[in-house]
Protein backbone atom coordinates (compact mmCIF):
# COMPACT_ATOMS: atom_id res chain seq x y z
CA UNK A 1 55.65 37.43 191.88
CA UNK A 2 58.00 34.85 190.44
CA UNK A 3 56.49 32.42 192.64
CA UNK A 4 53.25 33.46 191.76
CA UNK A 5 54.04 32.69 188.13
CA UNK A 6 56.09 29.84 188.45
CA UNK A 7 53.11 27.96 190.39
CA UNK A 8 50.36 29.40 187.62
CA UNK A 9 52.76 27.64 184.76
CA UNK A 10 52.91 24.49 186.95
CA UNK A 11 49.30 24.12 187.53
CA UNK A 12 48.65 25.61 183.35
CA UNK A 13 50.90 22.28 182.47
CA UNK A 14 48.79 19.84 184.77
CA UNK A 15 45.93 21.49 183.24
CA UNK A 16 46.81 21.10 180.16
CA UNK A 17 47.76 17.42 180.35
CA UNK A 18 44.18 16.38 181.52
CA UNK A 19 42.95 18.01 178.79
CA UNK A 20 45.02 16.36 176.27
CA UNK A 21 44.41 13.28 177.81
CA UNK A 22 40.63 13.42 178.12
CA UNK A 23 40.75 13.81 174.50
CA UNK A 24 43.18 11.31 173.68
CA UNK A 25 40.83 9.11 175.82
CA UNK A 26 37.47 10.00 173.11
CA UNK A 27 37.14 7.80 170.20
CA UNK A 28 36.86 9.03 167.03
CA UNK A 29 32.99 8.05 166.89
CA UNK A 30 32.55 9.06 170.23
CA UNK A 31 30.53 12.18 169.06
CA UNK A 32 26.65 11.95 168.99
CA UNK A 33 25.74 11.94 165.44
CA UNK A 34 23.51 15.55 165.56
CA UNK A 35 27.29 16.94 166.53
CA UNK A 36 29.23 15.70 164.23
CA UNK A 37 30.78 18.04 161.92
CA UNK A 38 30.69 17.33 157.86
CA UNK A 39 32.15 18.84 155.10
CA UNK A 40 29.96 18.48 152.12
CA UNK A 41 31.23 19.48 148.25
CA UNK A 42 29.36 18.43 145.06
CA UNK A 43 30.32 18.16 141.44
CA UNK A 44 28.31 18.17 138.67
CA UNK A 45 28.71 17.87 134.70
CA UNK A 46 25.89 18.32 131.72
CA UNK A 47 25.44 18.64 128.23
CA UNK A 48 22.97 20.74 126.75
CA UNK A 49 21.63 21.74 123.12
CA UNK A 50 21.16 25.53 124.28
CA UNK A 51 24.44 26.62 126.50
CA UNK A 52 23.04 29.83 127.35
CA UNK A 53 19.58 29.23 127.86
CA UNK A 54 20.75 26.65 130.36
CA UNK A 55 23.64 28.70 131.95
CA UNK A 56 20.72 31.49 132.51
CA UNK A 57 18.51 28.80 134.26
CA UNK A 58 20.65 27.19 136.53
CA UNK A 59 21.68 31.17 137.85
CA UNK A 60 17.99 31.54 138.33
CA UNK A 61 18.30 27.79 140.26
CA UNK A 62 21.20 28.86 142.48
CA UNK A 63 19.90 31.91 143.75
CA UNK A 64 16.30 30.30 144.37
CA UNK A 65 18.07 28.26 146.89
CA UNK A 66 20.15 31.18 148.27
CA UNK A 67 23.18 29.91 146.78
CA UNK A 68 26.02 31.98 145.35
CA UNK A 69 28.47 31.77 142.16
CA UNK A 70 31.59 32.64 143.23
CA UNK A 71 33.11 32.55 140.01
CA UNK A 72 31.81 31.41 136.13
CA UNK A 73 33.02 31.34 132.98
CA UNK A 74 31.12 31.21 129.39
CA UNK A 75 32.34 30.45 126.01
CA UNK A 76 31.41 28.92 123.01
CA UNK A 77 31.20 24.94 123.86
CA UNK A 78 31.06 24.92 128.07
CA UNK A 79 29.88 26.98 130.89
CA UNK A 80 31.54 26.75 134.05
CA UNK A 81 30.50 27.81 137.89
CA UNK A 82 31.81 27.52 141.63
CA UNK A 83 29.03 27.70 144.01
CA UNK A 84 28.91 28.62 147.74
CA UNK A 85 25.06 27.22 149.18
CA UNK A 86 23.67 26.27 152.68
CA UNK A 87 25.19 22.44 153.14
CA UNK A 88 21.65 21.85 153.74
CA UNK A 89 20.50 23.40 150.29
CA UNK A 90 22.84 20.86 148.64
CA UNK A 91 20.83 17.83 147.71
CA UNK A 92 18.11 20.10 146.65
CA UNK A 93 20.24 22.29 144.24
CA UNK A 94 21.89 19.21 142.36
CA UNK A 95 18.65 17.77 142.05
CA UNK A 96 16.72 20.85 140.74
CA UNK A 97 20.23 21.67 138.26
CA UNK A 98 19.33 18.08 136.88
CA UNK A 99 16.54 20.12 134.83
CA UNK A 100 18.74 22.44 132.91
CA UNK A 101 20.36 19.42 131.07
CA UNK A 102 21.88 15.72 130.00
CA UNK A 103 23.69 14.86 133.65
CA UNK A 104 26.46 13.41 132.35
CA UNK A 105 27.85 12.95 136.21
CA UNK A 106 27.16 13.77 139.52
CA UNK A 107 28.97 13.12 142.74
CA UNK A 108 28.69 14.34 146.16
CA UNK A 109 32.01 14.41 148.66
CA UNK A 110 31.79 13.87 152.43
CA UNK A 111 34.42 14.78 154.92
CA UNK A 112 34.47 14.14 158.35
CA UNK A 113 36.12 17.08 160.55
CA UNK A 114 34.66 16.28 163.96
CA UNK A 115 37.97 14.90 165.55
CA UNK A 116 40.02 18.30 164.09
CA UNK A 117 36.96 20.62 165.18
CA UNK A 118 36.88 18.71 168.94
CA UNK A 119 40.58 19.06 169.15
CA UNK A 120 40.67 22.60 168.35
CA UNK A 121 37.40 23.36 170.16
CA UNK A 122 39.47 22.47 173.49
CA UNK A 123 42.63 23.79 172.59
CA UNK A 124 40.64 27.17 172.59
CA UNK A 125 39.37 26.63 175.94
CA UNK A 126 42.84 26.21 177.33
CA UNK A 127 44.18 29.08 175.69
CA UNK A 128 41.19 31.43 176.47
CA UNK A 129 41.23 29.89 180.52
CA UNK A 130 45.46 30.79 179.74
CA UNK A 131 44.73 34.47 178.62
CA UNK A 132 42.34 34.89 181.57
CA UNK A 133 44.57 33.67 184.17
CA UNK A 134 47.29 36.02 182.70
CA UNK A 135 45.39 39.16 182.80
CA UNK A 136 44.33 38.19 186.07
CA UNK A 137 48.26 38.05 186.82
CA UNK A 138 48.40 41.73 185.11
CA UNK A 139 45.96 43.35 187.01
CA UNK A 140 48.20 42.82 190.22
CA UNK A 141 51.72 42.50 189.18
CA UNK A 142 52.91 45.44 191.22
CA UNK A 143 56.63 45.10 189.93
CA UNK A 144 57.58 46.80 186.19
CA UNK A 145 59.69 43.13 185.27
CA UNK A 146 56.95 41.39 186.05
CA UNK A 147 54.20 43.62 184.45
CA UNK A 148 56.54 43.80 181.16
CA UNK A 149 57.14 39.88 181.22
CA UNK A 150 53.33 39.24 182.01
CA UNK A 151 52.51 41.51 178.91
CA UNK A 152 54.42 40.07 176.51
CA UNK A 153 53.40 36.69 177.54
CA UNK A 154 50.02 38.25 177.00
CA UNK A 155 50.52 39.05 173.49
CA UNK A 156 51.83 35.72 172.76
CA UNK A 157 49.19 33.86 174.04
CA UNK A 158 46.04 36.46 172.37
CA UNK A 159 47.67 36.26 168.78
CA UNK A 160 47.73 32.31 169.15
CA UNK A 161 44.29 32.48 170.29
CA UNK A 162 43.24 34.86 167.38
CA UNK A 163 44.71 32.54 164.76
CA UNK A 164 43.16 29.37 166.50
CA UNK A 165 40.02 31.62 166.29
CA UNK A 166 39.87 32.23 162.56
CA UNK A 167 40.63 28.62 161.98
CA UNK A 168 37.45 27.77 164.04
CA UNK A 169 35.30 30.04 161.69
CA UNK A 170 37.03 28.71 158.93
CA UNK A 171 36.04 25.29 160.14
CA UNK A 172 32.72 26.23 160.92
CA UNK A 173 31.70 27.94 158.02
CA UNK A 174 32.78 25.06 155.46
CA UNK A 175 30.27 22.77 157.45
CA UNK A 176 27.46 25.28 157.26
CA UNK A 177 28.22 25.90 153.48
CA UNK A 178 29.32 23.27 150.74
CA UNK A 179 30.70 24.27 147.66
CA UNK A 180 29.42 22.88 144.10
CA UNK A 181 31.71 22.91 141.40
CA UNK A 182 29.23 23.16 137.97
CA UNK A 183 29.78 22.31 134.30
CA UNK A 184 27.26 22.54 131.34
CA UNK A 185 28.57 21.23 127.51
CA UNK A 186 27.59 22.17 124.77
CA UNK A 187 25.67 19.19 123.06
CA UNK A 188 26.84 19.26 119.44
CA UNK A 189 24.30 18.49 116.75
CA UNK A 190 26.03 16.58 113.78
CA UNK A 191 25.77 18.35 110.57
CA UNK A 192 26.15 16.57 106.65
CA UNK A 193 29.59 16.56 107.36
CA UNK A 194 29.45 14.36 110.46
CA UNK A 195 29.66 10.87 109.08
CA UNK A 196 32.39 11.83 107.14
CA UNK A 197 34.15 12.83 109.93
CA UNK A 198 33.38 9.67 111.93
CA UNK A 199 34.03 7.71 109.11
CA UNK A 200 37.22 9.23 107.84
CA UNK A 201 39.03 12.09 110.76
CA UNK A 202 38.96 14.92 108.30
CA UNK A 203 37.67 17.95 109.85
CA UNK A 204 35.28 20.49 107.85
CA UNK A 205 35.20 23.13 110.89
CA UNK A 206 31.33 24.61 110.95
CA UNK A 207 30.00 21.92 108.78
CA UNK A 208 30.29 19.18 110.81
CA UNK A 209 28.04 20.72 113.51
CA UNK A 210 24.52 22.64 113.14
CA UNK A 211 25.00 24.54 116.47
């Protein structure tokens, strides 16, 4: 059996090594352009005369394009929101959010993961062929030493492969879904007071604003 194992590492290592170095051996824009994967986040900022008439209309946006706020905040002079939509809902959101006030700015981020995601795509089908091989080893380990060191190798390798795992969903699920970070100002209306203000830097609190 310790030959058995010795040769499986031997020929795990050689496998390995092609692996690495077929990938070492792939450009970076060596991926067709329909697989490449893209991590898309927006921004937005607005002013607006009516704070909560707009904050109600761009909910009503977000979940028209089955979107979700993750978080938002409301007081007095802004409203704030994190949103979670389909990266291919993205364009379409910012542009129909454009109707709930000024757009003060707008800005779209790109991030290009496919090199990370290709990498980590084959290091799971190394350690899955790994795991395999080992439970094949399990099954007919006939010696106790060998079934205990087998096992434990076993574990090793499956909680590696679990944690590359969740990273892959991770991965995956920030290219399906962008985020869109969402801010609406109040627009202050001057009141009498406001040209003193400009004209002097006193402040008069309510005065210098109608709403």
């Amino acid at each position: 059996m310790k030959i058995i194992l010795s040769a499986f590492v031997a020929a795990l290592l050689s496998s390995c090594a092609s692996s690495n170095y077929a990938m070492d051996a792939m450009a970076p824009g060596a991926a067709p352009a329909s697989a490449r994967q893209i991590q898309r986040s927006g921004s937005m900022s607005m002013k607006s005369r009516s704070l909560k008439s707009s904050s109600d209309k761009s909910v009503s946006l977000v979940a028209k394009h089955n979107a979700l706020i993750t978080s938002s905040s409301l007081t007095d002079d802004r409203y704030r929101a994190s949103i979670r939509v389909p990266a291919v809902s993205l364009p379409s959101l910012m542009e129909s959010l454009e109707s709930v006030g000024k757009v003060t700015s707008s800005r779209v981020n790109m991030t290009d993961i496919t090199a990370a995601y290709l990498d980590l795509d084959a290091a799971l089908k190394n350690k899955r062929a790994l795991r395999d091989r080992l439970r094949s080893l399990l099954s007919r380990a006939t010696k106790i030493e060998d079934t205990l060191k087998i096992e434990k190798e076993l574990s090793r390798v499956q909680t590696e492969l679990d944690q590359m795992e969740a990273r892959m969903k991770s991965m995956q699920s920030k290219v399906a879904h962008s985020t869109l970070d969402l801010s609406i100002n109040r627009d202050r209306i001057p009141g009498p007071l406001g040209a003193v203000k400009d004209g002097t830097g006193w402040v008069f609190g309510k005065l210098l604003y109608l709403n």
